[in-house]
Protein backbone atom coordinates (compact mmCIF):
# COMPACT_ATOMS: atom_id res chain seq x y z
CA UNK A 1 0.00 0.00 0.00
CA UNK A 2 2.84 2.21 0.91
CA UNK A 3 4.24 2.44 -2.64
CA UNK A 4 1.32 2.77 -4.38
CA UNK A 5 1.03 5.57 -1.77
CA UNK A 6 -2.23 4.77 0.26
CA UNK A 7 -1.76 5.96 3.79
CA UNK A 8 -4.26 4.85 5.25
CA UNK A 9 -4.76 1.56 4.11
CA UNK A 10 -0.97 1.20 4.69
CA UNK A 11 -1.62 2.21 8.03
CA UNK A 12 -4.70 0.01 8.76
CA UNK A 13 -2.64 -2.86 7.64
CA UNK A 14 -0.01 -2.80 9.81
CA UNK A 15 -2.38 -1.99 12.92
CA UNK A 16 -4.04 -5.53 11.91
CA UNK A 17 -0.91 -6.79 11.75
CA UNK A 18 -0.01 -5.91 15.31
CA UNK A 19 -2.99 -7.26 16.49
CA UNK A 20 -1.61 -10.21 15.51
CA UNK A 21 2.58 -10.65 17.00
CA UNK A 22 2.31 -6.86 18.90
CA UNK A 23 6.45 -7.00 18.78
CA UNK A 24 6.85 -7.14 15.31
CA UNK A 25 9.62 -4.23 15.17
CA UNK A 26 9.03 -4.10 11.05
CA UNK A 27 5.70 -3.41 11.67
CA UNK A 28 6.00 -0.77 14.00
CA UNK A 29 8.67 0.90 12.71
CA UNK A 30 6.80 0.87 8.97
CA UNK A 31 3.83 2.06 10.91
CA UNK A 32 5.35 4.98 12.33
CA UNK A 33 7.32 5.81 8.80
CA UNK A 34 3.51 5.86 7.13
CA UNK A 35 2.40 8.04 10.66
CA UNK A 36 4.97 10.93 9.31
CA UNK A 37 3.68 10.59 5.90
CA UNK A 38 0.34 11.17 7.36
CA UNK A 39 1.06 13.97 9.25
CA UNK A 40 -0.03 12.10 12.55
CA UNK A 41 3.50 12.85 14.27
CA UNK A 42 2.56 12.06 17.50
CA UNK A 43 1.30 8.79 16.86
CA UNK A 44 4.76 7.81 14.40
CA UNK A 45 6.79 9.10 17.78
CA UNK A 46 4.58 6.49 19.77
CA UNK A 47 5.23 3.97 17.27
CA UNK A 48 8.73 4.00 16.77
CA UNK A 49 9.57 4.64 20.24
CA UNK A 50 7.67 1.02 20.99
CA UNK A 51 10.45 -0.62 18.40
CA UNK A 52 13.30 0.98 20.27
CA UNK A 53 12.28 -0.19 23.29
CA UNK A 54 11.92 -3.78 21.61
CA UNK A 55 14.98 -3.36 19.90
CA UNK A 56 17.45 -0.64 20.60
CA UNK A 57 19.69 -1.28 17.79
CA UNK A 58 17.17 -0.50 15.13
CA UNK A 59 18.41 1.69 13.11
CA UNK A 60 15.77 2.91 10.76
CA UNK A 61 13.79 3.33 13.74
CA UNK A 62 15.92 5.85 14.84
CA UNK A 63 16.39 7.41 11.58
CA UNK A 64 12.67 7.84 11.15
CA UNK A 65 12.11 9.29 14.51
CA UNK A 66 14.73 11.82 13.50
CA UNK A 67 13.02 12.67 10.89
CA UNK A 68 9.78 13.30 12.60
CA UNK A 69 11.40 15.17 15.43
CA UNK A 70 13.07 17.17 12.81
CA UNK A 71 9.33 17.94 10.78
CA UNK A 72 8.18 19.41 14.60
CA UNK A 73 10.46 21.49 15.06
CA UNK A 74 12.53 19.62 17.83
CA UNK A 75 16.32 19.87 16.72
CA UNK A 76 17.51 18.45 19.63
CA UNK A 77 15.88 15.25 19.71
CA UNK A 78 16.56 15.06 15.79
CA UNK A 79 20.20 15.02 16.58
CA UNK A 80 19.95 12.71 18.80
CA UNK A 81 18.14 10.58 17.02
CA UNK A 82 19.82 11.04 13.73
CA UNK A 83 23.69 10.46 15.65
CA UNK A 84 22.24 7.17 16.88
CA UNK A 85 21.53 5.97 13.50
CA UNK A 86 25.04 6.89 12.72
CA UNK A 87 25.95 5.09 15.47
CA UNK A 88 24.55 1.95 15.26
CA UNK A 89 25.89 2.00 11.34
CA UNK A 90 22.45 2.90 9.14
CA UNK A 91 23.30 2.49 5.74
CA UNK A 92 22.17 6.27 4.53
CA UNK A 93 25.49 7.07 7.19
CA UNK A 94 26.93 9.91 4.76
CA UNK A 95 23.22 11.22 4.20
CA UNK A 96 22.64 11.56 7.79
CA UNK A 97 26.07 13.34 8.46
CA UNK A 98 25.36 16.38 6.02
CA UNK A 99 21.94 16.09 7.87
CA UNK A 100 23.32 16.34 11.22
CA UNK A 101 26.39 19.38 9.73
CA UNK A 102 23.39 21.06 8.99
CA UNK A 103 21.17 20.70 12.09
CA UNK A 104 23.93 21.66 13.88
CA UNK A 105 24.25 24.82 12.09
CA UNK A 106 27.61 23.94 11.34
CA UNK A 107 28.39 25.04 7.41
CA UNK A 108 27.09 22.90 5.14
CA UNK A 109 29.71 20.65 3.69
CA UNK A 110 30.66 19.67 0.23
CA UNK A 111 29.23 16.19 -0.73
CA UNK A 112 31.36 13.80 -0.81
CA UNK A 113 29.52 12.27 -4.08
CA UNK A 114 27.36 13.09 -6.59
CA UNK A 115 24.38 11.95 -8.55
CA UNK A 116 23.98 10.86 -12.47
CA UNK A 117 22.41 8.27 -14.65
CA UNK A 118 23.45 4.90 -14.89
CA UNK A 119 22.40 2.09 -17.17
CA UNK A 120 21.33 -1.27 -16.10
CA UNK A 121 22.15 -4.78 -18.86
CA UNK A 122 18.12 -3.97 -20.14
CA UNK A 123 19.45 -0.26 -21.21
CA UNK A 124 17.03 1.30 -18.70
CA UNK A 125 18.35 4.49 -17.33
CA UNK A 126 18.37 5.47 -13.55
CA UNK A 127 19.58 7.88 -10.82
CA UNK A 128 22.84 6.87 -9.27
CA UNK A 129 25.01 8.12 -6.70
CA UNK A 130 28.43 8.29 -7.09
């Protein structure tokens, strides 16, 4: 539902789903990504705090809540948020440091890669980074 970008039934989804096994960290954290989307920021706080608590070393979770925390306004908790990612390895690592140079007020580096199109073996072009 996500990717064909309905919200809600994304969102309904999931809540069935966590009817179902109520520590399923995907779930939740999934949940609180389609929360943001929705504009219901305290209930994507709610739900990706629970997946933290279930399991501290999720990474998107953390991520995401950054990113919510960052929407409302609350730089502090962002950072935090976003430097735990870091911490715990996330894979969009470079992403989240110009994030977190720029939170911080700090001058906004250069990147330290670029975009362009690549071709995959069908000849169908795409965005890269470099």
């Amino acid at each position: 539902y996500t990717k064909m970008n309905m919200l809600g039934e994304a969102a309904e989804a999931l809540q069935q789903g966590l009817l179902i096994d109520p520590q399923n960290i995907n779930a939740l954290t999934n949940l609180g990504a389609v929360f943001e989307k929705l504009k219901l920021f305290d209930k994507a706080i709610a739900s990706l705090q629970s997946a933290i608590v279930l399991f501290p070393a999720n990474a998107r979770a953390h991520f995401n809540l950054g990113i919510v925390y960052e929407k409302l306004g609350r730089t502090k908790e962002a950072i935090a948020a976003y430097e735990k990612a870091v911490d715990l390895d996330y894979k969009r690592k470079d992403e989240i440091l110009l994030k977190l140079d720029e939170l911080k007020g700090n001058k906004k580096p250069e990147p330290k890669f670029s975009y362009g199109m690549s071709y995959d073996k069908k000849g169908e072009a795409r965005l890269s980074r470099f």
